[in-house]
Protein backbone atom coordinates (compact mmCIF):
# COMPACT_ATOMS: atom_id res chain seq x y z
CA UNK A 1 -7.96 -7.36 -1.54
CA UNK A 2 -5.47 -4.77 -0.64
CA UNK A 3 -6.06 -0.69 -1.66
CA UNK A 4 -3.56 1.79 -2.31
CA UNK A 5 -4.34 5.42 -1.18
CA UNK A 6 -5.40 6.47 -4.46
CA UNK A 7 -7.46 3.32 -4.96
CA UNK A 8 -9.26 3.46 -1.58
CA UNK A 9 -9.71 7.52 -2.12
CA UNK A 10 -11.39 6.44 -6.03
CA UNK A 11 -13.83 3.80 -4.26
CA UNK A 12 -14.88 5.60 -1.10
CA UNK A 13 -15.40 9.59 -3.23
CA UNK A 14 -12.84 11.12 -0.67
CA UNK A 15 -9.63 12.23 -1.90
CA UNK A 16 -6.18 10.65 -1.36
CA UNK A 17 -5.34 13.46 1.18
CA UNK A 18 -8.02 12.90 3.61
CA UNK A 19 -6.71 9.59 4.04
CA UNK A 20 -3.47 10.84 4.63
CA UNK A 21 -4.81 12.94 7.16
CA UNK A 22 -6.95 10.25 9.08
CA UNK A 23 -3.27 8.88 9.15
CA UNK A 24 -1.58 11.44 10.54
CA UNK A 25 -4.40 11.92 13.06
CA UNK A 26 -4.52 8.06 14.31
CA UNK A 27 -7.78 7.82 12.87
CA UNK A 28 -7.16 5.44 9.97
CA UNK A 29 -3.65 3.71 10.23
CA UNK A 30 -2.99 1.31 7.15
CA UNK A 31 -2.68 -2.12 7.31
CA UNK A 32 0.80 -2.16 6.08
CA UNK A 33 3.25 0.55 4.20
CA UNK A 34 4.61 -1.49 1.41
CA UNK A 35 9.31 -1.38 0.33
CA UNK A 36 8.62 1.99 -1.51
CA UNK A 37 6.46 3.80 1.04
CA UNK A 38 2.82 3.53 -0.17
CA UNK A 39 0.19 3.03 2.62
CA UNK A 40 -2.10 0.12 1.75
CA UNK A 41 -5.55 -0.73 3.05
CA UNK A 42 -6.88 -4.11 3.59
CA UNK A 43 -10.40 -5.46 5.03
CA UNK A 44 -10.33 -4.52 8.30
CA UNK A 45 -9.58 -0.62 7.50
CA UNK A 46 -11.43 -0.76 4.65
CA UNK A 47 -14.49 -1.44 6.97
CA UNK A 48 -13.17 0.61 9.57
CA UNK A 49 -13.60 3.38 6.83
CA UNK A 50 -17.25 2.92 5.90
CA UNK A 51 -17.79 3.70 10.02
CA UNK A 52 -15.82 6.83 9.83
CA UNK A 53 -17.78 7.94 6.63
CA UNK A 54 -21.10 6.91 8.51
CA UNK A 55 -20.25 8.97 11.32
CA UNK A 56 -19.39 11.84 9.52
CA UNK A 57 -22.50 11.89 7.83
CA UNK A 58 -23.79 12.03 10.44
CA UNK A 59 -22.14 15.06 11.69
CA UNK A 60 -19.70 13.17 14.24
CA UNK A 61 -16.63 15.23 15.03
CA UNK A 62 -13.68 13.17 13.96
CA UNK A 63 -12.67 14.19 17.51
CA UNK A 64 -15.73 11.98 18.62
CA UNK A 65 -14.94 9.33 15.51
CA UNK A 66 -11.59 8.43 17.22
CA UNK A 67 -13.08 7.80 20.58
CA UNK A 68 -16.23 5.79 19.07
CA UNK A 69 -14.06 3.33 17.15
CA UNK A 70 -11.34 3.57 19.82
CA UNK A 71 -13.90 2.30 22.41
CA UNK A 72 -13.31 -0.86 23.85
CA UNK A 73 -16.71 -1.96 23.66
CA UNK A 74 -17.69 -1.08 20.20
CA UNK A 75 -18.81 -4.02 17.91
């Protein structure tokens, strides 16, 4: 199943700007940017997503986020 921003934002309770911003910040790239310029999320980022919410509950940095899921032996 594939998620637009606004749909991802709805179903995680973040809004449609922080996932801009994880974006902008390499954090959270989308799978693919559709012909009129939406980003969508599939699976894979949509999992990738539930980590970065974990961490941050957890009072992880997104600083620190980025280089957790960017490690190459995280499973």
């Amino acid at each position: 199943m594939e998620y637009t921003v606004q749909k991802l934002g709805r179903m995680a309770g973040i809004s449609p700007r922080t996932l801009r911003y994880y974006d902008e910040i390499g954090l959270l790239k989308p799978g693919r940017i559709n012909s009129s310029g939406y980003r969508i999320y599939g699976e894979s980022e949509v999992n990738q997503l539930q980590q970065i919410l974990f961490y941050r509950e957890l009072g992880v940095s997104l600083e620190g986020i980025k280089d957790i899921i960017n490690a190459p032996n995280v499973d």
